[in-house]
C-alpha atoms as a PDB file:
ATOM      1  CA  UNK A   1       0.000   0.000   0.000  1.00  0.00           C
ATOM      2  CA  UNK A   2       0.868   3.134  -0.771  1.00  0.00           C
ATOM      3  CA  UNK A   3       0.794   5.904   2.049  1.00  0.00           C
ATOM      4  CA  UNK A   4       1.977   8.877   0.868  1.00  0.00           C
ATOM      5  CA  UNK A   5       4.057  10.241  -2.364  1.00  0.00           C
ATOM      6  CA  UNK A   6       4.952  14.017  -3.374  1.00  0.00           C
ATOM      7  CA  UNK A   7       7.163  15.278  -6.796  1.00  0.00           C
ATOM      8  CA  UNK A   8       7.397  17.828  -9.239  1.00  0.00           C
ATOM      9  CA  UNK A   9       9.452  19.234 -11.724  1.00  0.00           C
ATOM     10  CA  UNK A  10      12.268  21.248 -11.725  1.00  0.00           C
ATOM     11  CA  UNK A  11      13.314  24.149 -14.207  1.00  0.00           C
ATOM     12  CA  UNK A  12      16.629  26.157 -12.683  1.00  0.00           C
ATOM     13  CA  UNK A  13      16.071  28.133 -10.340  1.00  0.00           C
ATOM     14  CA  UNK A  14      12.067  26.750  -9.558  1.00  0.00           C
ATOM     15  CA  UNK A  15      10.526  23.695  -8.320  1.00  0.00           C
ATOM     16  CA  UNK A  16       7.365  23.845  -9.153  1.00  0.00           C
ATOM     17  CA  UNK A  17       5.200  20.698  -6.656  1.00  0.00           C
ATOM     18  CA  UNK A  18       2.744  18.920  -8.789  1.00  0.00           C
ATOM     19  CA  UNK A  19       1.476  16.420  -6.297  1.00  0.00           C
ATOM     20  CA  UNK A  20       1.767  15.367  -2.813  1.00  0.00           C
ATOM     21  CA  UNK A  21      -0.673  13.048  -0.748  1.00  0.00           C
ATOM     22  CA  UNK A  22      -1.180  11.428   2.388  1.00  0.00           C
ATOM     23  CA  UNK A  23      -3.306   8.309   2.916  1.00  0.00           C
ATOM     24  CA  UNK A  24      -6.553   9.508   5.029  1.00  0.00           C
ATOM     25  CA  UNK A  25      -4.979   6.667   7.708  1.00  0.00           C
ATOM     26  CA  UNK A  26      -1.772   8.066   8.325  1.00  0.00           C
ATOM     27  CA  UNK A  27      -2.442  11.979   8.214  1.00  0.00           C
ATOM     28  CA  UNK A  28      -1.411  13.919  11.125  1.00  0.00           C
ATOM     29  CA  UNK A  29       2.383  11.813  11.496  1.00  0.00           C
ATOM     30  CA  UNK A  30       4.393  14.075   9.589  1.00  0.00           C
ATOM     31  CA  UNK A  31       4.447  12.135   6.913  1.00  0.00           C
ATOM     32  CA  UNK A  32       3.860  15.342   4.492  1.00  0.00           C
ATOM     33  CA  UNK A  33       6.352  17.031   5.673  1.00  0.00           C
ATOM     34  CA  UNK A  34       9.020  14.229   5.275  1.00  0.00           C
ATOM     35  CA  UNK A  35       7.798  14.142   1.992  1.00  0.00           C
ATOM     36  CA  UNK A  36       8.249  17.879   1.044  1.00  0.00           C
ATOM     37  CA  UNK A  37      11.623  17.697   2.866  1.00  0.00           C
ATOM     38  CA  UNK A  38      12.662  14.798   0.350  1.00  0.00           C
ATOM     39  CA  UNK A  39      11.256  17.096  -2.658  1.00  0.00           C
ATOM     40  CA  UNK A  40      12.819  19.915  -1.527  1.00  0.00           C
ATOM     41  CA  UNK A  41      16.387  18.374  -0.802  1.00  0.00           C
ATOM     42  CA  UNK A  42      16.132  17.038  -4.372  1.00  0.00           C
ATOM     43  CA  UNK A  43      14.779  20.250  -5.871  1.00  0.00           C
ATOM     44  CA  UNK A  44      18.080  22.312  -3.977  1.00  0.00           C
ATOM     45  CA  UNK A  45      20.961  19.390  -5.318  1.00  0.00           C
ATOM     46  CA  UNK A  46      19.151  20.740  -8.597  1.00  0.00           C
ATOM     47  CA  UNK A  47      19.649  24.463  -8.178  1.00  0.00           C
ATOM     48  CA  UNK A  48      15.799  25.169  -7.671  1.00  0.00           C
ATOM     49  CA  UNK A  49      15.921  26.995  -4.552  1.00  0.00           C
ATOM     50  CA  UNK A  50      12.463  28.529  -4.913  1.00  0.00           C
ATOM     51  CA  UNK A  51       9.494  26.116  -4.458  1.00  0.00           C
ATOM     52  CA  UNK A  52       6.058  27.051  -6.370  1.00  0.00           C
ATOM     53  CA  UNK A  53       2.705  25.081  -5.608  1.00  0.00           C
ATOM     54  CA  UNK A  54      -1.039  25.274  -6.430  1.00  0.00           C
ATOM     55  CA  UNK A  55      -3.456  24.440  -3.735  1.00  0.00           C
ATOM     56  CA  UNK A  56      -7.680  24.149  -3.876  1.00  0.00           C
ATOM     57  CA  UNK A  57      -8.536  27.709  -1.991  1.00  0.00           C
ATOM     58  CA  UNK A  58     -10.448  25.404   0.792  1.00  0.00           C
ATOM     59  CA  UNK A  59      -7.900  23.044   1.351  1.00  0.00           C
ATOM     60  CA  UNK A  60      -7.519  24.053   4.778  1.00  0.00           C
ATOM     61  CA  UNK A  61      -5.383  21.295   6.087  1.00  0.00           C
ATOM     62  CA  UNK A  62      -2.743  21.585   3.208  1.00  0.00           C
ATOM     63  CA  UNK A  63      -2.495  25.858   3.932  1.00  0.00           C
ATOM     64  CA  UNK A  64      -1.744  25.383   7.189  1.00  0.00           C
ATOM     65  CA  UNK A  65       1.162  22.959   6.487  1.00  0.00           C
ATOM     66  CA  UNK A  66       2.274  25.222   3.219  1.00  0.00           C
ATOM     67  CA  UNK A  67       2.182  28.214   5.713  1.00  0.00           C
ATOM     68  CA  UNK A  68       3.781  26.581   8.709  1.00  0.00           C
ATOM     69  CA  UNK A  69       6.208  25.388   6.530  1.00  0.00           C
ATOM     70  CA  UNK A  70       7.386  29.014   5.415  1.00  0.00           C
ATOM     71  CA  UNK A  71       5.225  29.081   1.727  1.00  0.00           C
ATOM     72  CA  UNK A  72       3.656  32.587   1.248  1.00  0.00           C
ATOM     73  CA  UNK A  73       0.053  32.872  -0.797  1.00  0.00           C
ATOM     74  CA  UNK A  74       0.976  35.404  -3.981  1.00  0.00           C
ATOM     75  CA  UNK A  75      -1.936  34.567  -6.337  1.00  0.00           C
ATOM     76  CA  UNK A  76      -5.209  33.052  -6.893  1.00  0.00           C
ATOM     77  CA  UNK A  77      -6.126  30.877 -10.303  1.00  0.00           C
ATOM     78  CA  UNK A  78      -9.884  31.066 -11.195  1.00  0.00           C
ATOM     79  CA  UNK A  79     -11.034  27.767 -11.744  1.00  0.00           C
ATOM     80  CA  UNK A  80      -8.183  26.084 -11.608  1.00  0.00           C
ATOM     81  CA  UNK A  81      -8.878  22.504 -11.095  1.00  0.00           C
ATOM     82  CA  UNK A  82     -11.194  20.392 -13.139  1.00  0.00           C
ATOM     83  CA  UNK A  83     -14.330  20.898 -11.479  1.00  0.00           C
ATOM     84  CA  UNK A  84     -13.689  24.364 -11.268  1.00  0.00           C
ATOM     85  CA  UNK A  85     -12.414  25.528  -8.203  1.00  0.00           C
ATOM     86  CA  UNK A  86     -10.123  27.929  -7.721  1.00  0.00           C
ATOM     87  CA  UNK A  87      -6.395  27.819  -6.664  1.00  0.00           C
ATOM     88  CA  UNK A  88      -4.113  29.563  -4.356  1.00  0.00           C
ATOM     89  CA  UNK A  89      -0.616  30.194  -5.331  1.00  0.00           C
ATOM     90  CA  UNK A  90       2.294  29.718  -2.629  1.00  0.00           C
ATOM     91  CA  UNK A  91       5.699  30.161  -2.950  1.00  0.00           C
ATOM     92  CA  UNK A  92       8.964  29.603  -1.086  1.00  0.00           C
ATOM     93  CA  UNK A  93      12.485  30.519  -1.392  1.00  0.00           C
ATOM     94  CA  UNK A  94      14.538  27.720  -0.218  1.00  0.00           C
ATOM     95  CA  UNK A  95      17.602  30.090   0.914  1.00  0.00           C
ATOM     96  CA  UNK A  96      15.284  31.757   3.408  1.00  0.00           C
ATOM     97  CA  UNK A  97      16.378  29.888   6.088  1.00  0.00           C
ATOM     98  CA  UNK A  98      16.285  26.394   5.519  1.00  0.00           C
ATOM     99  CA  UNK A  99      13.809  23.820   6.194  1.00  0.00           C
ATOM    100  CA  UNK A 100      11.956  24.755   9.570  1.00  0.00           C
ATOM    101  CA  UNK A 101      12.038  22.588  12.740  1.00  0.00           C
ATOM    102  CA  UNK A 102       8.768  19.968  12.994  1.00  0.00           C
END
């Protein structure tokens, strides 16, 4: 079983984070934020120190962890996703300080 996976692409200097997902069972462990760590370590080795993600605007769970983890909302994307809702845009610059303590 799968429990969680994250990844993206990288274009020098951005990361832009496509996907990342925690099984409903084991939310709350960290287990998003180990992933994003591993994304992030691989997205720096590649000289994309600035991290760029979409997010559904009432994804409430995901903000907090975006925002906790240092991402900043810029922008919003009208219908966005598929069924369309509309997007927040979040950003981070990696050389702001590192990755923060859990």
């Amino acid at each position: 079983m799968v429990v969680g996976y994250g990844g993206g692409w990288c274009v020098p200097p951005e990361f832009h984070l496509l996907n990342l997902g925690v099984h409903p069972d084991f939310r709350r462990m960290g287990l998003a934020r180990d992933i994003l760590k591993a994304v992030f370590s691989a997205g720096e080795s590649r000289k994309c120190g600035t991290v760029v993600l979409e997010v559904r605007h009432d994804n409430a769970e995901a903000i907090r962890l975006y925002e906790k983890l240092g991402f900043v909302k810029v922008a919003s994307r009208a219908k966005y996703y598929t069924a369309g809702e509309d997007a927040l845009v979040y950003i981070r610059n990696q050389s702001a300080g590192g990755f923060p303590p859990a």
